[in-house]
C-alpha atoms as a PDB file:
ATOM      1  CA  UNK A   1     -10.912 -47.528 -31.506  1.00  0.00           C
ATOM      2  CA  UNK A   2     -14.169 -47.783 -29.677  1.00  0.00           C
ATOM      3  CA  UNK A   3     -13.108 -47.498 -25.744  1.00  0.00           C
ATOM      4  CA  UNK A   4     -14.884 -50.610 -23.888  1.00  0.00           C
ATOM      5  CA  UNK A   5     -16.861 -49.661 -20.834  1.00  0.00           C
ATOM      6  CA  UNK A   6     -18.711 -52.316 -19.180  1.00  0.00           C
ATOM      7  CA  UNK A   7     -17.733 -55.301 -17.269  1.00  0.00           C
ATOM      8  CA  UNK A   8     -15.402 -58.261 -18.243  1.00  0.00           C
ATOM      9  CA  UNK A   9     -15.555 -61.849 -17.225  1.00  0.00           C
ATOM     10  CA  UNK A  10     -12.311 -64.101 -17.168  1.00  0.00           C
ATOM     11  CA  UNK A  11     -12.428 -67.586 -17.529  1.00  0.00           C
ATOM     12  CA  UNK A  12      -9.797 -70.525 -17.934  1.00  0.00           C
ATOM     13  CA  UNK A  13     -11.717 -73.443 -18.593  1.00  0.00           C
ATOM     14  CA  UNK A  14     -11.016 -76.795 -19.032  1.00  0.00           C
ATOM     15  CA  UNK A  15     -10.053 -78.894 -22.456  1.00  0.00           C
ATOM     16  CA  UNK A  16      -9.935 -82.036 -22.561  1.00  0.00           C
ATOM     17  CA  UNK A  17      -7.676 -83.828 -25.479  1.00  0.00           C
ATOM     18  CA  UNK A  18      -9.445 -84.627 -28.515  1.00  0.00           C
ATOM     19  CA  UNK A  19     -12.765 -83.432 -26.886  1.00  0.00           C
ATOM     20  CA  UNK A  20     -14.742 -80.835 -28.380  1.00  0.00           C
ATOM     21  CA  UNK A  21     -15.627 -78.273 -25.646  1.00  0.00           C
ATOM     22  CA  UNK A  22     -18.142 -75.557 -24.916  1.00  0.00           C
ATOM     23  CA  UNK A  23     -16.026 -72.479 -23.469  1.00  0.00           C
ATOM     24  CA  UNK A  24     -18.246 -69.816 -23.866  1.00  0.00           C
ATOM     25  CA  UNK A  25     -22.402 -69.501 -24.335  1.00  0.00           C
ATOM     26  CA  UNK A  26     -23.982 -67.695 -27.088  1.00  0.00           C
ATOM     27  CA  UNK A  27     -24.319 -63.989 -26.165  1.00  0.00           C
ATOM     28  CA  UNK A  28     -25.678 -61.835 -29.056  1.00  0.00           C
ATOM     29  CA  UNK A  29     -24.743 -58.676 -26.457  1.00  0.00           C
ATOM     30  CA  UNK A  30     -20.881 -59.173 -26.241  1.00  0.00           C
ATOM     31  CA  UNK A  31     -18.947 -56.236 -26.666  1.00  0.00           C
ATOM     32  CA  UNK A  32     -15.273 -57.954 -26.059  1.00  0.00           C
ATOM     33  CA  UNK A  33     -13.937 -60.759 -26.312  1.00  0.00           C
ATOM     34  CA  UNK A  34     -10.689 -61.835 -26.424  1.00  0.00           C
ATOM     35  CA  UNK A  35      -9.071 -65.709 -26.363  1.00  0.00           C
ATOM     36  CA  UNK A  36      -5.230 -66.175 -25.009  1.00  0.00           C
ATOM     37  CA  UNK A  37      -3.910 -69.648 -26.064  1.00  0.00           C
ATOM     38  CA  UNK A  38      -0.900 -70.328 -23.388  1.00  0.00           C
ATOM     39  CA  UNK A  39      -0.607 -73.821 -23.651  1.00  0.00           C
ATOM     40  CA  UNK A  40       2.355 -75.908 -25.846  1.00  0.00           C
ATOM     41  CA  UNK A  41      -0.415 -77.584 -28.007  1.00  0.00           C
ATOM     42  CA  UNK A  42      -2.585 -75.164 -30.974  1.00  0.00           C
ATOM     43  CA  UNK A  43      -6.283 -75.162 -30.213  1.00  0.00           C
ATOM     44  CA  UNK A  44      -8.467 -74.739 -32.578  1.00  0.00           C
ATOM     45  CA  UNK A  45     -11.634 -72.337 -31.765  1.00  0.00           C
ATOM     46  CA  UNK A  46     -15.054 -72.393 -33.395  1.00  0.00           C
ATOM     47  CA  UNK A  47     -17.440 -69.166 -32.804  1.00  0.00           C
ATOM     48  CA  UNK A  48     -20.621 -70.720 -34.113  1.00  0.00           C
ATOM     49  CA  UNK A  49     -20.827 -73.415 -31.671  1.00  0.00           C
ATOM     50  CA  UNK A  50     -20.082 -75.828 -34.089  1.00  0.00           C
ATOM     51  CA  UNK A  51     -18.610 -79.079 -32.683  1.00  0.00           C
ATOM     52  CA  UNK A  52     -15.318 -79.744 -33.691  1.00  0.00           C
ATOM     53  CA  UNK A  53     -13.399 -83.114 -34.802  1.00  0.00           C
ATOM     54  CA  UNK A  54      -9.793 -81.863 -34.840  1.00  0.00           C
ATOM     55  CA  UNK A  55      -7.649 -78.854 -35.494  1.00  0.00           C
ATOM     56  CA  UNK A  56      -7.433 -78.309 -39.042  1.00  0.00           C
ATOM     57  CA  UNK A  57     -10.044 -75.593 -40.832  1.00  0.00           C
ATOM     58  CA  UNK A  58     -12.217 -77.600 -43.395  1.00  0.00           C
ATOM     59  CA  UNK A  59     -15.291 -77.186 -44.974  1.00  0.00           C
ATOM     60  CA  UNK A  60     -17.357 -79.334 -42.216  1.00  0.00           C
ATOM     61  CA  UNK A  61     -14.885 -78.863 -38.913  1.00  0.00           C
ATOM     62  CA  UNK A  62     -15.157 -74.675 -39.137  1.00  0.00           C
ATOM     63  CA  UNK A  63     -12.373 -73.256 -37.066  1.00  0.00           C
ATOM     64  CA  UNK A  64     -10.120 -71.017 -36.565  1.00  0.00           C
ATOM     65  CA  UNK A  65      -6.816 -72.028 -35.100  1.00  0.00           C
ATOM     66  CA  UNK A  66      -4.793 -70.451 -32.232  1.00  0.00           C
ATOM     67  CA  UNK A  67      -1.284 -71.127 -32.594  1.00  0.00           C
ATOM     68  CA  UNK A  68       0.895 -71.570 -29.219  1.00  0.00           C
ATOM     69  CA  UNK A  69       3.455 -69.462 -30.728  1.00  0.00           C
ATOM     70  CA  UNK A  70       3.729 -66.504 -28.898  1.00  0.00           C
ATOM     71  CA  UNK A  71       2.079 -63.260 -30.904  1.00  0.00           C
ATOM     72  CA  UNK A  72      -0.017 -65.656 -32.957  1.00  0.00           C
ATOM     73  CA  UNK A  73      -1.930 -67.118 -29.821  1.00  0.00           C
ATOM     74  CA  UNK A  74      -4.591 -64.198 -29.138  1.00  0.00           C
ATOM     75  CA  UNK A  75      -7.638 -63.203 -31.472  1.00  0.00           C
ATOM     76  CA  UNK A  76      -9.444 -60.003 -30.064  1.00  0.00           C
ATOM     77  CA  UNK A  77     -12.480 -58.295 -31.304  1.00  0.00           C
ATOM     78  CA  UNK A  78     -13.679 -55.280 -30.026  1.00  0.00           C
ATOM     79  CA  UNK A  79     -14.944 -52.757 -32.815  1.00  0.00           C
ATOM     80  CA  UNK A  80     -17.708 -53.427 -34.925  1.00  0.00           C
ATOM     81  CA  UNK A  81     -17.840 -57.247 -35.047  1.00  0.00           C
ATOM     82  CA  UNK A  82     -18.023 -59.168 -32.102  1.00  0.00           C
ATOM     83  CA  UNK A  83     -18.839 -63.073 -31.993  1.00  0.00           C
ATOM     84  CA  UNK A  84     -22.298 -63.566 -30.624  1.00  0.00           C
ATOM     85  CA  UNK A  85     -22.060 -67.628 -30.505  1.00  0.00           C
ATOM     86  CA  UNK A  86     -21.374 -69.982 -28.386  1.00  0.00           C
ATOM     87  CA  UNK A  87     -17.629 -70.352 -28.517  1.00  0.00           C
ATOM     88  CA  UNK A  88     -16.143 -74.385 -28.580  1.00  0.00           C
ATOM     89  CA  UNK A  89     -12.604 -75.316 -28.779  1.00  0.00           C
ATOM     90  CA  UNK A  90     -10.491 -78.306 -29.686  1.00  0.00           C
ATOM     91  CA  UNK A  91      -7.243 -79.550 -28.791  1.00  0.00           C
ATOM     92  CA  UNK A  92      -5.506 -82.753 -29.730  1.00  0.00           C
ATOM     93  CA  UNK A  93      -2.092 -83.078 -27.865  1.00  0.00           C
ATOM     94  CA  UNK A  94      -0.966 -83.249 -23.874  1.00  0.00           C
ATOM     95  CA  UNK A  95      -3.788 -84.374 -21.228  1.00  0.00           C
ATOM     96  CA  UNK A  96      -6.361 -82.225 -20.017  1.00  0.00           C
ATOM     97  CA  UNK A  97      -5.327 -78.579 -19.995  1.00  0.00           C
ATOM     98  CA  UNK A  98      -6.605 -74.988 -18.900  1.00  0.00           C
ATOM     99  CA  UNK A  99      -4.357 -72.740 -20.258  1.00  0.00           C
ATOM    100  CA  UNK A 100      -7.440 -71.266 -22.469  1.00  0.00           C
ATOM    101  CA  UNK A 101      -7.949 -67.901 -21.376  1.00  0.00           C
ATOM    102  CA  UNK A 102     -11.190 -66.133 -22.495  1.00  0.00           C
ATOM    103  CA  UNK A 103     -12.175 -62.781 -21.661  1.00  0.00           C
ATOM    104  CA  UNK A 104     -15.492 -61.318 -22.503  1.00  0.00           C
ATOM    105  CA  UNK A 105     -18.214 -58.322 -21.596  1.00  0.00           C
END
């Protein structure tokens, strides 16, 4: 594994339900990124910007869903492919939460 040098940003921003939300701004120069879901509700995540409508994956709501269940609530890329898109998320259970936490450089 490629060892990450630089700097790294963390963030916890704010969802609000049933709200599609810019978390992240396109950056074609990001080397890591990583997303930690620790709240009770999935989330899902888009890393084209796309605007999402709800939580399930389908052909015109393009997402990828992070699961509350601990082990299946980080995604992390770091080698060879790293999103270069604005990053949105969706959630559409409890109030407003920010128990997103992104980490990028």
């Amino acid at each position: 594994m490629t060892a990450f040098t630089g700097n790294t940003v963390t963030l916890t921003p704010t969802i609000a339900t049933a709200t599609s939300t810019q978390v992240l701004a396109a950056d074609g120069f990001r080397k890591f990124l990583l997303i930690q879901n620790n709240s009770a509700a999935d989330i899902a995540i888009s890393f084209e910007g796309a605007t999402l409508t709800g939580i399930a994956p389908t052909a015109t709501n393009k997402c990828f869903v992070l699961k509350s269940t601990a082990g299946l609530n980080t995604i992390r890329f770091d080698t060879a492919f790293v999103p270069g898109g604005a990053i949105t998320a969706y959630q559409t259970s409890g109030g407003t939460i920010n128990t997103l936490v992104v980490i990028h450089g």
